[in-house]
Protein backbone atom coordinates (compact mmCIF):
# COMPACT_ATOMS: atom_id res chain seq x y z
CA UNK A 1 -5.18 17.91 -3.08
CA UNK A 2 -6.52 19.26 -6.36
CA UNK A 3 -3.45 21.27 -6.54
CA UNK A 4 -1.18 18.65 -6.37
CA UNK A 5 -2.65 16.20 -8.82
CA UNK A 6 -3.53 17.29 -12.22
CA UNK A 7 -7.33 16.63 -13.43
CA UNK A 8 -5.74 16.68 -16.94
CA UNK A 9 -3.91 13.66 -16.60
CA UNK A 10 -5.79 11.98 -14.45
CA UNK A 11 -9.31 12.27 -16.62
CA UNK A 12 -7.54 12.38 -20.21
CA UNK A 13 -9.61 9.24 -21.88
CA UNK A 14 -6.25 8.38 -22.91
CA UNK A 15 -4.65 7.63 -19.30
CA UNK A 16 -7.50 5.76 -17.83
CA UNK A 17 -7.34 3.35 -20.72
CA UNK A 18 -3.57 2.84 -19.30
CA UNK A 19 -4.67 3.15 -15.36
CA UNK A 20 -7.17 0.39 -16.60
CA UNK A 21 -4.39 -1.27 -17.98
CA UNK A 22 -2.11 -1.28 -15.02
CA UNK A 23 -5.44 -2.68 -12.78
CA UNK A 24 -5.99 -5.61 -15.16
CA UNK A 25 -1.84 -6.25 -15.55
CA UNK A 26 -1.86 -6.07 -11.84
CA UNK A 27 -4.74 -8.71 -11.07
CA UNK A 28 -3.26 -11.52 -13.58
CA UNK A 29 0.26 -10.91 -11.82
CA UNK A 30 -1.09 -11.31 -8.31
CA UNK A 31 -2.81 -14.37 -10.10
CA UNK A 32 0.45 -15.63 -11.54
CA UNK A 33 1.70 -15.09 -7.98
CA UNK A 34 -1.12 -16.94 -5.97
CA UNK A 35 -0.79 -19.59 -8.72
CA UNK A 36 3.12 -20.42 -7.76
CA UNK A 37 2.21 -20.46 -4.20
CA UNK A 38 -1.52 -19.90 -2.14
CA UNK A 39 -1.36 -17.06 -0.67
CA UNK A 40 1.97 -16.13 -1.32
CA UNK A 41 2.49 -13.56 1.15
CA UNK A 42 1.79 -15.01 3.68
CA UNK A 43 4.93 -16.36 4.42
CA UNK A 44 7.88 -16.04 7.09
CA UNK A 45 7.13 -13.10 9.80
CA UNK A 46 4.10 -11.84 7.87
CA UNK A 47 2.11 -15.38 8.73
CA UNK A 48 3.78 -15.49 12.53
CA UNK A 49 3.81 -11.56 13.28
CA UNK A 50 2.16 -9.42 10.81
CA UNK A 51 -1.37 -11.10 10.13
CA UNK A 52 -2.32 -11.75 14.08
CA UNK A 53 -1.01 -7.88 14.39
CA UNK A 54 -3.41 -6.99 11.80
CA UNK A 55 -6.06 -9.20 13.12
CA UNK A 56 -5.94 -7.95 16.38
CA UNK A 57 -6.23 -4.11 15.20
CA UNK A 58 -9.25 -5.15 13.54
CA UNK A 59 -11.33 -6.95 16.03
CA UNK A 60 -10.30 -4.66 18.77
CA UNK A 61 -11.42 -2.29 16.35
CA UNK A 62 -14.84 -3.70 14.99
CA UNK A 63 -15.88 -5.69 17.37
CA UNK A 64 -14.84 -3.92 20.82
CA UNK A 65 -14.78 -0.60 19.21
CA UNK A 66 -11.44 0.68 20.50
CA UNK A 67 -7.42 0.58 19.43
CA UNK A 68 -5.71 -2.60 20.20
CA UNK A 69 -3.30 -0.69 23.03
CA UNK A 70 -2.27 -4.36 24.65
CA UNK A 71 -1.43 -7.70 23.44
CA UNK A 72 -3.59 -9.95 25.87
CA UNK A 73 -2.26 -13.03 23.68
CA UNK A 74 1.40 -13.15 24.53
CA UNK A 75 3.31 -13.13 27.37
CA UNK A 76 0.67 -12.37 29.94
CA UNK A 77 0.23 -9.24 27.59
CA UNK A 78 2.74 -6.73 26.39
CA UNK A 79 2.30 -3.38 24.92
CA UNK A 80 0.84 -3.46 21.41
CA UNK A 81 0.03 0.09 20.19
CA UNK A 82 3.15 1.31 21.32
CA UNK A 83 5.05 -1.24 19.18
CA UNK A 84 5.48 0.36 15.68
CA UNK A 85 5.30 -2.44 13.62
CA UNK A 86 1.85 -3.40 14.74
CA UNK A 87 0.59 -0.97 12.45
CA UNK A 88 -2.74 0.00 14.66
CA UNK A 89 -2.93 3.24 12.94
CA UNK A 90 -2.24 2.32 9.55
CA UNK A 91 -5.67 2.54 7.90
CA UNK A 92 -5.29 1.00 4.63
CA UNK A 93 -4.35 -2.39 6.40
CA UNK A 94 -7.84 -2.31 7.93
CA UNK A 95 -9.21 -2.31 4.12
CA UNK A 96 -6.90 -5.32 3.53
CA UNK A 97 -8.55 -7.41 6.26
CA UNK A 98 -12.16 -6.06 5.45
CA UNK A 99 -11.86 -7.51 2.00
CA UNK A 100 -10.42 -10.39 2.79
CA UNK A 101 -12.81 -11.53 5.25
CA UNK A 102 -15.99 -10.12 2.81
CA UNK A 103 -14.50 -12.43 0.03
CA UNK A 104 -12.74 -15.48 1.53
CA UNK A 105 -14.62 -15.80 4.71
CA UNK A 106 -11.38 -15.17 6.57
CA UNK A 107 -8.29 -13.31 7.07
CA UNK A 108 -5.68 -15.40 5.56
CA UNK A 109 -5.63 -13.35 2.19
CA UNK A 110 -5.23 -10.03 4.36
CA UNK A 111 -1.44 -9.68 3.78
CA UNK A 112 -1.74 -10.62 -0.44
CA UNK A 113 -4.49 -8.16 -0.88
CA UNK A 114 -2.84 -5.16 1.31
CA UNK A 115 0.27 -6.33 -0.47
CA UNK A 116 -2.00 -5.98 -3.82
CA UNK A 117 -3.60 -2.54 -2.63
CA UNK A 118 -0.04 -0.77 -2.32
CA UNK A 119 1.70 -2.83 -5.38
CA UNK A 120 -1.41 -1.39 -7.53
CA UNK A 121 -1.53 2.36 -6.44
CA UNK A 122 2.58 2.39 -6.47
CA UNK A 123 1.67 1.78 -10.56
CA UNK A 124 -0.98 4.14 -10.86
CA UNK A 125 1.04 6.91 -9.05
CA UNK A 126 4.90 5.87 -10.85
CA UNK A 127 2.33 6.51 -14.25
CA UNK A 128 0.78 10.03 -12.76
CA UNK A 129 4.14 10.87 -12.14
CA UNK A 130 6.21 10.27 -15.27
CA UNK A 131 3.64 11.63 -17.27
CA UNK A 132 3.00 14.89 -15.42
CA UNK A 133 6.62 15.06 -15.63
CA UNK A 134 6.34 14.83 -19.67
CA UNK A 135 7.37 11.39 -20.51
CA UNK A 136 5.20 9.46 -23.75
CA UNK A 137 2.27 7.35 -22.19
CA UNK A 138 3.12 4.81 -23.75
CA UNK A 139 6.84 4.73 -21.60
CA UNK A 140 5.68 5.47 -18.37
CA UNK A 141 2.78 2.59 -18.84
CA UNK A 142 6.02 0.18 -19.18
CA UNK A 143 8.03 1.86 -16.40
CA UNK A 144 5.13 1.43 -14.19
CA UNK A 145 4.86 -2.45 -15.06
CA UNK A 146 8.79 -2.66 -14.38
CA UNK A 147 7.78 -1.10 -11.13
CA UNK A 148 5.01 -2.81 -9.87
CA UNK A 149 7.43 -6.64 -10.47
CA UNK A 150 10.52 -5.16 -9.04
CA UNK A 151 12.02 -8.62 -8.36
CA UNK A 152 13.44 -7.23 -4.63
CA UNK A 153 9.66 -5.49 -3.99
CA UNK A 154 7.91 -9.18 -4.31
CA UNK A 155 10.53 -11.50 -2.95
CA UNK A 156 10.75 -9.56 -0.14
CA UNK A 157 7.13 -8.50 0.79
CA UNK A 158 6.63 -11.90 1.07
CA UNK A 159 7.95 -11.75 4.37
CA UNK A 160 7.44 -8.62 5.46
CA UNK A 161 4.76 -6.74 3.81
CA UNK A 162 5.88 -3.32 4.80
CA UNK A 163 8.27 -3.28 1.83
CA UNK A 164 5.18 -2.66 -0.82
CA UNK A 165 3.88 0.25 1.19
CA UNK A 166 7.73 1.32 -0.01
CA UNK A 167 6.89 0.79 -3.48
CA UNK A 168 3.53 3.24 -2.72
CA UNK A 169 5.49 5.98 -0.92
CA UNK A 170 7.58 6.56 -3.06
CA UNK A 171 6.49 8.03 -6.36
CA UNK A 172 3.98 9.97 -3.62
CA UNK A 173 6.46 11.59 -2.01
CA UNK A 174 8.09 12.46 -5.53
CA UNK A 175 4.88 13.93 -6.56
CA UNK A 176 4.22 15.95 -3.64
CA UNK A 177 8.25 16.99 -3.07
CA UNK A 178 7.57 18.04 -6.81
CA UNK A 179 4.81 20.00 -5.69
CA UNK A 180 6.63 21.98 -2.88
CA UNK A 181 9.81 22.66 -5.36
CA UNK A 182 7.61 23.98 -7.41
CA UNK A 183 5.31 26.23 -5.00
CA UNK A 184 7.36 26.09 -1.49
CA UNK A 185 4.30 26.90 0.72
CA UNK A 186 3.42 25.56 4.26
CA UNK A 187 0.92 24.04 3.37
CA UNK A 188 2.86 21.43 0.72
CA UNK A 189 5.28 20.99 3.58
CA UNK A 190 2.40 19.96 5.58
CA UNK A 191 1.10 17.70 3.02
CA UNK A 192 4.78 16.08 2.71
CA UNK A 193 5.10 15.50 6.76
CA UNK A 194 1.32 13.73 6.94
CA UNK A 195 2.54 11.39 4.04
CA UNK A 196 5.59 10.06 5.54
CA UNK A 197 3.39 10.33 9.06
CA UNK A 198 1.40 7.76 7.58
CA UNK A 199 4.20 5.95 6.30
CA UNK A 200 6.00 5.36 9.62
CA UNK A 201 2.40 4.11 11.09
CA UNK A 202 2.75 1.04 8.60
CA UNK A 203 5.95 -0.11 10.94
């Protein structure tokens, strides 16, 4: 990975002052948002489908120790880790549910902080990008603030929360298609397909 992102950019005092920036800018919108609506997420199918998917993973997980294969909870049980959307092997929702249980007590902030976790790296990584691409600092700090409230990103995450992994992917894949244009190698290909691999496990 070290030859895909530059240290330059990603040390230079100068851009963690700005990926400081876009944490900070990112916490007092997410506060703006909880302050419109409590847990504003969790809403439409990611309250009746999304969260007890996520829940499930987890406590087949943690406290059975193995992946949720069946829904036991619906219809006498159906299939679970064959249906995409459940997201069993999307590890960053895992994270989502870890935090929100350490600092709630429960899971019903899952969905606004893995909403949070993928809004906040899409920033960092739409900054990375414009910059190692040789736009000012001080324009691709604003770009990635335009990108993190895309009006259509928010309204519709709200319902289904797959659409800020979206926003994550990608200025990823730009940076590691970037990568391969510049140096077409296997291995960059192979970098590329795990991405998007991990991608279409979020559902």
């Amino acid at each position: 990975m070290k030859f895909i992102f530059k240290k330059n950019i990603i040390t230079n005092k100068k851009n963690l002052i700005y990926y400081l920036l876009i944490l900070i800018f990112t916490i007092l919108f997410f506060l703006f948002l909880e302050s419109i609506r409590n847990q504003y997420f969790l809403y439409g199918d990611n309250a009746s489908y999304f969260l007890p998917y996520y829940v499930h993973n987890y406590r087949s997980l943690f406290e059975y120790g193995q992946i949720a294969q069946i829904n036991f909870h619906q219809f006498m049980g159906i299939a679970h880790l064959a249906t995409g959307q459940s997201a069993v092997l999307y590890l960053p929702n895992y994270f989502g549910i870890f935090f929100s249980k350490l600092l709630t007590g429960d899971f019903f902030y899952s969905i606004d902080l893995i909403c949070f976790i993928h809004i906040l790296f899409s920033g960092i990584l739409v900054y990375y990008y414009l910059c190692k691409n040789n736009i000012k600092s001080i324009i691709s700090f604003f770009i990635s603030l335009i990108w993190i409230t895309v009006p259509y990103t928010i309204i519709i995450s709200n319902c289904w929360n797959f659409f800020s992994y979206t926003s994550l992917f990608i200025p990823l894949n730009l940076i590691f298609l970037d990568r391969l244009l510049e140096k077409p190698e296997l291995k960059y290909s192979l970098y590329l397909a795990l991405i998007n691999t991990l991608f279409f496990f979020g559902g």
